[in-house]
N, C-alpha and C. Protein backbone atom coordinates (compact mmCIF):
# COMPACT_ATOMS: atom_id res chain seq x y z
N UNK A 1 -10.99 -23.90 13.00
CA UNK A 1 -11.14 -25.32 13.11
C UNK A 1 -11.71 -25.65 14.48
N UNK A 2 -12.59 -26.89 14.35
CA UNK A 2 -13.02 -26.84 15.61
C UNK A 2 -11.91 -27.68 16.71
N UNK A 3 -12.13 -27.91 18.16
CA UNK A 3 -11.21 -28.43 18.90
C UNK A 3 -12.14 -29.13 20.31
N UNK A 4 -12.64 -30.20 20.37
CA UNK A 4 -14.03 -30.82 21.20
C UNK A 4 -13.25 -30.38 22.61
N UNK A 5 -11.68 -30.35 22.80
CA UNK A 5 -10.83 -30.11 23.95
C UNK A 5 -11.13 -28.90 24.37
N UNK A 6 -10.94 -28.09 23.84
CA UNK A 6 -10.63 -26.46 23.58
C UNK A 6 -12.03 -25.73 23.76
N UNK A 7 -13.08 -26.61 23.08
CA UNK A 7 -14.13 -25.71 22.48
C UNK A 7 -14.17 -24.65 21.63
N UNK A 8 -13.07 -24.56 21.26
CA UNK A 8 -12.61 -24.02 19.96
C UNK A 8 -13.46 -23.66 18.83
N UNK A 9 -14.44 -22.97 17.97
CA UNK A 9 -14.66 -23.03 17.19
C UNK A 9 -16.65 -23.85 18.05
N UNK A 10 -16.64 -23.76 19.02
CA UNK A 10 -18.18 -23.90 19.59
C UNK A 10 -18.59 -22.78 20.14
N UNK A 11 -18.08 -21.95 20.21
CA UNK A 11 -18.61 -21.09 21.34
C UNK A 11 -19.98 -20.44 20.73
N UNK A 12 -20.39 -20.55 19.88
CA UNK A 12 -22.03 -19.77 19.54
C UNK A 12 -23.07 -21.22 19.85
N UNK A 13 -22.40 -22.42 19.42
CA UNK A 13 -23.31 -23.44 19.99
C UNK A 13 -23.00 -23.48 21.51
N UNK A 14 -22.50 -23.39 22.24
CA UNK A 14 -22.34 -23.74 23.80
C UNK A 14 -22.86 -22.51 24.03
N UNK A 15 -23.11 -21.20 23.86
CA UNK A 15 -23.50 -20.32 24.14
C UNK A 15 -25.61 -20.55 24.03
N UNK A 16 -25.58 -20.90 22.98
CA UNK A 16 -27.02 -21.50 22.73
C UNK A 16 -27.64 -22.60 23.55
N UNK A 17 -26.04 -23.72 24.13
CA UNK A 17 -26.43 -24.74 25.05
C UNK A 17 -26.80 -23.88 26.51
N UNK A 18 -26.33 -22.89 26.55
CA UNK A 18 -26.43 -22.44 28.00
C UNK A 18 -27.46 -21.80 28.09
N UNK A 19 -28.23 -21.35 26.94
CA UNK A 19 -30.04 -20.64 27.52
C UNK A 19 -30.57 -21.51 28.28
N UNK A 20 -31.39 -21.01 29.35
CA UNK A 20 -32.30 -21.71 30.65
C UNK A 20 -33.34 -22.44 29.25
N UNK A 21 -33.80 -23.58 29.80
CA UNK A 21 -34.65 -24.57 29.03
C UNK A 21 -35.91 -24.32 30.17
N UNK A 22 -36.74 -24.47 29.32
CA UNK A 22 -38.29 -24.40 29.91
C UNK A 22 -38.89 -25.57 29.83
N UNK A 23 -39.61 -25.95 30.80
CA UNK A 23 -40.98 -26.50 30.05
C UNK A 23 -42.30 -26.13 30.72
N UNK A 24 -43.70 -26.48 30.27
CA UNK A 24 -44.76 -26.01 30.40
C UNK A 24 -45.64 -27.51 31.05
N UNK A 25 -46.57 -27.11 32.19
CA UNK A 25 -47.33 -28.06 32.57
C UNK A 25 -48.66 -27.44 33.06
N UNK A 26 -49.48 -28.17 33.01
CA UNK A 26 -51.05 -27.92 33.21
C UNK A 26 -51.19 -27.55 34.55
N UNK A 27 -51.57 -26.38 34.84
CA UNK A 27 -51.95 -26.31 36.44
C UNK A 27 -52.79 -27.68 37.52
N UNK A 28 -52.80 -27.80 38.19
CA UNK A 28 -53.49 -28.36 39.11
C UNK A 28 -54.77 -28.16 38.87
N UNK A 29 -55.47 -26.91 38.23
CA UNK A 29 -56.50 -26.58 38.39
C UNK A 29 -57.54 -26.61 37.05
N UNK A 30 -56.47 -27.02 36.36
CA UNK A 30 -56.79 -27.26 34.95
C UNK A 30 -57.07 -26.21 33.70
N UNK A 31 -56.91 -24.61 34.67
CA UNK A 31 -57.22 -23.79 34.29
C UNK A 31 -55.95 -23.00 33.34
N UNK A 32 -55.20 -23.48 33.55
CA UNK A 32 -54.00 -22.39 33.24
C UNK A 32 -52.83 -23.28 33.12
N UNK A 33 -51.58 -22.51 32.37
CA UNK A 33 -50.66 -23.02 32.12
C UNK A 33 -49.18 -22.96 32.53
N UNK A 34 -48.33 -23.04 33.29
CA UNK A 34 -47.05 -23.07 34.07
C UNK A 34 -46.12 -23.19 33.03
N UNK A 35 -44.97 -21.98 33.26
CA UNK A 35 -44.00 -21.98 32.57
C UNK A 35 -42.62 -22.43 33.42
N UNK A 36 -41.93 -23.95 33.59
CA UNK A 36 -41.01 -23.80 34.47
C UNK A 36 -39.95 -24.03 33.96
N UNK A 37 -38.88 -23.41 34.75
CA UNK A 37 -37.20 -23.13 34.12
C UNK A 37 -36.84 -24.85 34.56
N UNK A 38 -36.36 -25.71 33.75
CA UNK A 38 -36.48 -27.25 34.15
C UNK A 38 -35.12 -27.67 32.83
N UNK A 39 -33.80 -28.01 33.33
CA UNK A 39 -32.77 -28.58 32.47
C UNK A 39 -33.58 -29.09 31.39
N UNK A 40 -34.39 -30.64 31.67
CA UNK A 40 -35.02 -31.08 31.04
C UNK A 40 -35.98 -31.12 30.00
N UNK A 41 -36.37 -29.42 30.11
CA UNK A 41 -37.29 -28.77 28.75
C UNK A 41 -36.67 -28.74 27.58
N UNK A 42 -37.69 -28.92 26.72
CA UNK A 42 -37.67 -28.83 25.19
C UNK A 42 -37.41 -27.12 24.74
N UNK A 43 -37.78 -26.68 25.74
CA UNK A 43 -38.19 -24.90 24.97
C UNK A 43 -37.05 -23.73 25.70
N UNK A 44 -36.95 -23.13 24.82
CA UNK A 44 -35.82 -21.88 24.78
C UNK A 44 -36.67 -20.63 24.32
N UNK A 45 -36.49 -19.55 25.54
CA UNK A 45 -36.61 -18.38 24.97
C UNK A 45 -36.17 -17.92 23.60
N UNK A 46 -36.96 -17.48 22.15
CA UNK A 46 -36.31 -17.29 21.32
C UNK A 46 -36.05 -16.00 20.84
N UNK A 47 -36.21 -15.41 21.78
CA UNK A 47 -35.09 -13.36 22.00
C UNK A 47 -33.86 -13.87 21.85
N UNK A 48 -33.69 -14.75 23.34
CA UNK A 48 -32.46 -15.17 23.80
C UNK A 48 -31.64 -16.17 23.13
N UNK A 49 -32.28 -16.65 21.69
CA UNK A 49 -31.79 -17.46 20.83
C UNK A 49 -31.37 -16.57 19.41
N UNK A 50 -32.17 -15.87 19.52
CA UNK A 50 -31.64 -14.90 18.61
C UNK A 50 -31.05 -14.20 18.53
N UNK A 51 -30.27 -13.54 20.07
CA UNK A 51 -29.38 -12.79 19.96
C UNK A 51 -28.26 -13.65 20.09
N UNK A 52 -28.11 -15.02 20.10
CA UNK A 52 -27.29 -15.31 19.63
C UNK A 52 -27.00 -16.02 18.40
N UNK A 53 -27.80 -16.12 17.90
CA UNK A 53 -27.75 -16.38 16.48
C UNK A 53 -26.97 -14.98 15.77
N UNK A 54 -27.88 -14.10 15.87
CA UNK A 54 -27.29 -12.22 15.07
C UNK A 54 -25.58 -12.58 15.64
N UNK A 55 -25.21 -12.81 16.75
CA UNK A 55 -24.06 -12.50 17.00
C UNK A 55 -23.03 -13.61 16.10
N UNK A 56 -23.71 -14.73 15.67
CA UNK A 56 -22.74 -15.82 15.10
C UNK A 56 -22.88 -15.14 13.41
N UNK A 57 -24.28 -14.43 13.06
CA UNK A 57 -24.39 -14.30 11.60
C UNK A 57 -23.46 -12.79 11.72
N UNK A 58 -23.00 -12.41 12.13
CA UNK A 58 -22.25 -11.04 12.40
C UNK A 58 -20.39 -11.52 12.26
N UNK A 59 -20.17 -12.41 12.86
CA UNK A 59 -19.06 -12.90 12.80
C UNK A 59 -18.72 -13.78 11.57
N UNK A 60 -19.96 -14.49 10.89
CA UNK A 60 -19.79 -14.83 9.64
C UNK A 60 -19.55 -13.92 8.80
N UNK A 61 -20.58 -12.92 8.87
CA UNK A 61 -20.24 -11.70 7.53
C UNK A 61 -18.98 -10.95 7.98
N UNK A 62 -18.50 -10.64 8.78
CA UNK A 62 -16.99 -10.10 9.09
C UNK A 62 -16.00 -11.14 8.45
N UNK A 63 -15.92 -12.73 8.76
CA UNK A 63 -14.97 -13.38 7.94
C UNK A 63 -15.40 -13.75 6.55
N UNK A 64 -16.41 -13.48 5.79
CA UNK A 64 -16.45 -13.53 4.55
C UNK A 64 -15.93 -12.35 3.97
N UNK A 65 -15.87 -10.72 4.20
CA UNK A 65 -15.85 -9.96 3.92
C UNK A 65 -14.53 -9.86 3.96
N UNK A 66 -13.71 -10.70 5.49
CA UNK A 66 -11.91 -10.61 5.31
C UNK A 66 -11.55 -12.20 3.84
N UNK A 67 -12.40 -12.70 4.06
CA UNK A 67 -11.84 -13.57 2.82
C UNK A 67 -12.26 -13.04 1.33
N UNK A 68 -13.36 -12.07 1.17
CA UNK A 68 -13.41 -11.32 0.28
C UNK A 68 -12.11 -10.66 -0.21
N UNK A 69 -11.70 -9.80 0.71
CA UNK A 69 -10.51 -9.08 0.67
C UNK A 69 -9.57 -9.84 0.62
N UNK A 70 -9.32 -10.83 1.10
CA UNK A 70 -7.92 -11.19 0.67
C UNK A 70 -7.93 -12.06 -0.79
N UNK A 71 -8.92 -12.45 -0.78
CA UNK A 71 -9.19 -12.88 -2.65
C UNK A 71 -8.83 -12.04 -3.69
N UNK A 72 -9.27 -10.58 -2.92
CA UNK A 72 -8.97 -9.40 -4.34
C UNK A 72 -7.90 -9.01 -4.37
N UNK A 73 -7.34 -8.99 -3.43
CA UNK A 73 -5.81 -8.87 -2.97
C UNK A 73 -4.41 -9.55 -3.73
N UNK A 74 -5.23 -11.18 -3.35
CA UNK A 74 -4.68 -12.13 -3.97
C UNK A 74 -4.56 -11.71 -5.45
N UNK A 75 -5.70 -11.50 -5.72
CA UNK A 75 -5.84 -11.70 -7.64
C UNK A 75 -4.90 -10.42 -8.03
N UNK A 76 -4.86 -9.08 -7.41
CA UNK A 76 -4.20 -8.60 -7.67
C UNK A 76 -2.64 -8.09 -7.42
N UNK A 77 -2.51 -8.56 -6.27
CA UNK A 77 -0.54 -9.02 -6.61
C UNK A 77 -0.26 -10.62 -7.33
N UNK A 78 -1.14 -11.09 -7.61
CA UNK A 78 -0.96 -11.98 -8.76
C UNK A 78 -0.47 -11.45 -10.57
N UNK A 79 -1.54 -10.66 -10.36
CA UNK A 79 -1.67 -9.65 -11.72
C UNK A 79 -0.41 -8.65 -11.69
N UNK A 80 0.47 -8.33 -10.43
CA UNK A 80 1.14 -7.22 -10.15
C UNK A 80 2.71 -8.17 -11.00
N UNK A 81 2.25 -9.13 -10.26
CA UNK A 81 3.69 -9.74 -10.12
C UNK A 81 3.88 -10.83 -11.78
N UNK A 82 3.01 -10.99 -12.69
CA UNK A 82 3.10 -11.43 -14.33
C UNK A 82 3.79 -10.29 -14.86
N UNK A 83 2.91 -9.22 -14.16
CA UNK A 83 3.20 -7.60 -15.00
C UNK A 83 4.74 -7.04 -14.93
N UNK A 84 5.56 -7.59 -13.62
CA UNK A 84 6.66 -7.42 -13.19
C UNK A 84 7.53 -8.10 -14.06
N UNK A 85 7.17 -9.33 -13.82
CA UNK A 85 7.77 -10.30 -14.79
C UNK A 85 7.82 -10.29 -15.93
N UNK A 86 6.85 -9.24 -16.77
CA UNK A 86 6.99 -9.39 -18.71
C UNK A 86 7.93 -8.17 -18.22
N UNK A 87 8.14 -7.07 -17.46
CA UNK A 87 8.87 -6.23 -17.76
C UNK A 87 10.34 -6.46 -17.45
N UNK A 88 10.51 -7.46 -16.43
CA UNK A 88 11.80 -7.68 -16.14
C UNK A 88 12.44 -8.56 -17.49
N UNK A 89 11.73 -9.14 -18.09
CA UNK A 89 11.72 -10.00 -19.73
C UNK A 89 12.23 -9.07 -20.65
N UNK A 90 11.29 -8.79 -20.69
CA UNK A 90 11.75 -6.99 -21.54
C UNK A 90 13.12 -6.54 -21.21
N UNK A 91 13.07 -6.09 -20.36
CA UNK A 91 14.48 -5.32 -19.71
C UNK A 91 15.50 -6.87 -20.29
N UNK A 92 15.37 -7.88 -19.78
CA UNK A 92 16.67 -8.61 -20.17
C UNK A 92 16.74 -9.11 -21.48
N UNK A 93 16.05 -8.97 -22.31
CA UNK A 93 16.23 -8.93 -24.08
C UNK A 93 16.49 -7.49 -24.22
N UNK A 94 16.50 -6.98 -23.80
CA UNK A 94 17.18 -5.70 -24.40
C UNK A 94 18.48 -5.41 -23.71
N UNK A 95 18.66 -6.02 -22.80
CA UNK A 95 20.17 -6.10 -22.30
C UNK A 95 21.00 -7.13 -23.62
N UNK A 96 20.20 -8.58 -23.60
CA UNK A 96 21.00 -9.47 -24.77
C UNK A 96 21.20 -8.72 -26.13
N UNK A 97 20.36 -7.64 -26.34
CA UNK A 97 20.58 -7.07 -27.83
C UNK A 97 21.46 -5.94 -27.57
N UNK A 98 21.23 -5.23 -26.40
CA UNK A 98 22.61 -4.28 -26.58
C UNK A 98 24.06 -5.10 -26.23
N UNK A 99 24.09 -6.09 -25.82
CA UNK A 99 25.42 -6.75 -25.48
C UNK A 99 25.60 -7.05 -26.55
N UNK A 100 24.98 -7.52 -27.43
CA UNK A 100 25.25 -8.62 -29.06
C UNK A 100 25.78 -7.59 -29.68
N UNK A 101 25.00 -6.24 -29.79
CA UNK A 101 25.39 -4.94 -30.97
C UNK A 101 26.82 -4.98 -30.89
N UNK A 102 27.92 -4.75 -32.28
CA UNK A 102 28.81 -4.37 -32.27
C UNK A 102 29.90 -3.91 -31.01
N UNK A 103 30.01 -2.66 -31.46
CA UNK A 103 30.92 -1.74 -30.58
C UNK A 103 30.53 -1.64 -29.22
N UNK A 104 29.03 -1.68 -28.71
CA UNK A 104 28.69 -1.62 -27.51
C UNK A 104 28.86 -2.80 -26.91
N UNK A 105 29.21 -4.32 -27.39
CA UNK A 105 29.50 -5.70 -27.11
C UNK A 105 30.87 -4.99 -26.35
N UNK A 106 31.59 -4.65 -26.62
CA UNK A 106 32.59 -4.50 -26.30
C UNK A 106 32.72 -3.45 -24.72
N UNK A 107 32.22 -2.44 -25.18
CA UNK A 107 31.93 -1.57 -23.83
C UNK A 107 31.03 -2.21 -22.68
N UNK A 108 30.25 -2.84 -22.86
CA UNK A 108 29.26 -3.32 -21.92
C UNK A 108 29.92 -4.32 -21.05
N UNK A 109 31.00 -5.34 -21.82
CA UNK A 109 31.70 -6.78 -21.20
C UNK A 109 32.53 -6.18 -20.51
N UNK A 110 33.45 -4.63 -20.72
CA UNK A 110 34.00 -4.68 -20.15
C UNK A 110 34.12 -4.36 -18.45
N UNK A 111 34.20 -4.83 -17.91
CA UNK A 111 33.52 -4.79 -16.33
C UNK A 111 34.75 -3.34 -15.69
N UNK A 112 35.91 -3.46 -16.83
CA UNK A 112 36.56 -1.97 -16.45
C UNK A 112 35.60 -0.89 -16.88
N UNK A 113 35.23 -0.70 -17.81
CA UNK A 113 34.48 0.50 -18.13
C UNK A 113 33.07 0.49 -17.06
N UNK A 114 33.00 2.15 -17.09
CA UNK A 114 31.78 2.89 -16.59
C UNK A 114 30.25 1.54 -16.86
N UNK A 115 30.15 1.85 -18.32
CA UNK A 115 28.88 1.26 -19.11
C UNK A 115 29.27 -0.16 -18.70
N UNK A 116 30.12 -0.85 -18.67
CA UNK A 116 29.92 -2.13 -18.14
C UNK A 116 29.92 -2.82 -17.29
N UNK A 117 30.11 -1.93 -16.61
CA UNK A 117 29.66 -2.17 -14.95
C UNK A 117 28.28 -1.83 -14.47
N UNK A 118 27.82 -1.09 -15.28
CA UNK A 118 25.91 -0.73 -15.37
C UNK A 118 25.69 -1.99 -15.85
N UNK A 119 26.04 -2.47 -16.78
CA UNK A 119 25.44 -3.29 -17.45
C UNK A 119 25.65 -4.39 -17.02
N UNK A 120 26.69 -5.10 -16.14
CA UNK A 120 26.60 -5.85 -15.29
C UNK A 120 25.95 -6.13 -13.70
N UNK A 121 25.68 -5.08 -13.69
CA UNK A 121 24.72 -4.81 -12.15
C UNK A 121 23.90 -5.29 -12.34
N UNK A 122 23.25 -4.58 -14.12
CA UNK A 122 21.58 -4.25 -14.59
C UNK A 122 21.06 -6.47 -14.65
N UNK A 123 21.86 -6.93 -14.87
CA UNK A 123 21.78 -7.84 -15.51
C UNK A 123 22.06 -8.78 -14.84
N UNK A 124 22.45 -8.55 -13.33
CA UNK A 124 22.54 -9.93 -12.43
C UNK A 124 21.51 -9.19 -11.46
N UNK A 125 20.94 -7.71 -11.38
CA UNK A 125 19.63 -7.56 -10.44
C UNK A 125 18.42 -8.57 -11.42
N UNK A 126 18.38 -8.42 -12.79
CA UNK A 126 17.17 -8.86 -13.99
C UNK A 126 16.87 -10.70 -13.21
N UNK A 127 18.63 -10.94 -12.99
CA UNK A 127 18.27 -12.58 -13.34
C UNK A 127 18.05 -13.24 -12.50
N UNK A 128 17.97 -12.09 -10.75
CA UNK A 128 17.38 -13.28 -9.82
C UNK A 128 15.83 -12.94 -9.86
N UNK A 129 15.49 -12.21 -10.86
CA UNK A 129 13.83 -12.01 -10.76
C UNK A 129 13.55 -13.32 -12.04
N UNK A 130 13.95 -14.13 -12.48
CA UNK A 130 13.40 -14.56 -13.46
C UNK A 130 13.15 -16.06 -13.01
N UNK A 131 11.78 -15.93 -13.06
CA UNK A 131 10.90 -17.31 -12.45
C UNK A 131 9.92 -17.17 -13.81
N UNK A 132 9.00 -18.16 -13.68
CA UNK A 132 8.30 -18.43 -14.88
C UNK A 132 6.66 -17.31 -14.55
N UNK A 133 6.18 -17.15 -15.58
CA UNK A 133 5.36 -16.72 -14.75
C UNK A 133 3.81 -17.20 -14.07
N UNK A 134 3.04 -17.18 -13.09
CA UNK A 134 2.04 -17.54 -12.68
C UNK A 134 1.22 -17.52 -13.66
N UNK A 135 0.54 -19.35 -13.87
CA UNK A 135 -0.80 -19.30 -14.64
C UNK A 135 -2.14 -19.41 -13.78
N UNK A 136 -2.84 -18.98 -14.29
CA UNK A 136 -4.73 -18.62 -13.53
C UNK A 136 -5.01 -20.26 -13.56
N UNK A 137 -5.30 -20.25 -12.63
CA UNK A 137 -6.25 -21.80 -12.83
C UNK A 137 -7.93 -21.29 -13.21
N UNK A 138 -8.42 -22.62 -13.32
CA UNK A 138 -9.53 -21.93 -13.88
C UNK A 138 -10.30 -21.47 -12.41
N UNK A 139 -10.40 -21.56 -11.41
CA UNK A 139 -10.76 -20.95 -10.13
C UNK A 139 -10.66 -19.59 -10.14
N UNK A 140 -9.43 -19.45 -10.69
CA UNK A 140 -9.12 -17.71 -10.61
C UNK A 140 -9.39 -16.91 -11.83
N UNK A 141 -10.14 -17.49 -13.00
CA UNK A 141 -11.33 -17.11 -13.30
C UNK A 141 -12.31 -16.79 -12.83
């Protein structure tokens, strides 16, 4: 962001403000042409404009390339974390169907037994994962 205080976010234009300015005037003699270093000139060496230009188009393609990356990044612990979520789904319907079954209803509730104390662990780690899951906007298309 820029900052007019700070200069924040100028430094390739103030860097460009600071090339020596030229201007050009007719000799005295009518013969020839004078190149003088003058605040007031219109004209800029353009080596010296171009190497700072390369240096601002260099720093652009470095932060497109980190916002590249974090886009793909993005999309894919997006994708990581639906994928997490149908399985943690999974896992807790198949906890509700072995609790419902018969005889294992019974072993599973009981928080004395071995198996129902698995099955009570299994099933309060399942339920602080259960959030809805992330939809794509159409952007993330």
């Amino acid at each position: 962001m820029r900052n007019v205080q700070t200069r924040e976010g100028f430094e390739y234009w103030d860097r460009l403000c600071k090339l020596p300015r030229h201007m050009f005037l007719l000799a005295p003699s009518g013969q020839r042409v004078q190149k003088l270093e003058d605040s007031t000139g219109n004209w800029i060496d353009v080596h010296d404009a171009q190497k700072v230009m390369d240096a601002a188009e260099d720093k652009i393609n470095e932060l497109t390339e980190r916002l590249q990356a974090a886009h793909v990044a993005y999309h894919e612990l997006n994708q990581y974390t639906n994928t997490t979520e149908t399985y943690l789904d999974e896992a807790s319907a198949l906890l509700v169907e072995i609790a419902k079954s018969g005889d294992a209803y019974r072993s599973c509730t009981d928080r004395g037994s071995s198996p129902g104390l698995r099955i009570a662990a299994i099933a309060e780690y399942v339920a602080q994962f259960h959030a809805e899951p992330h939809a794509e906007s159409e952007a993330d298309r």
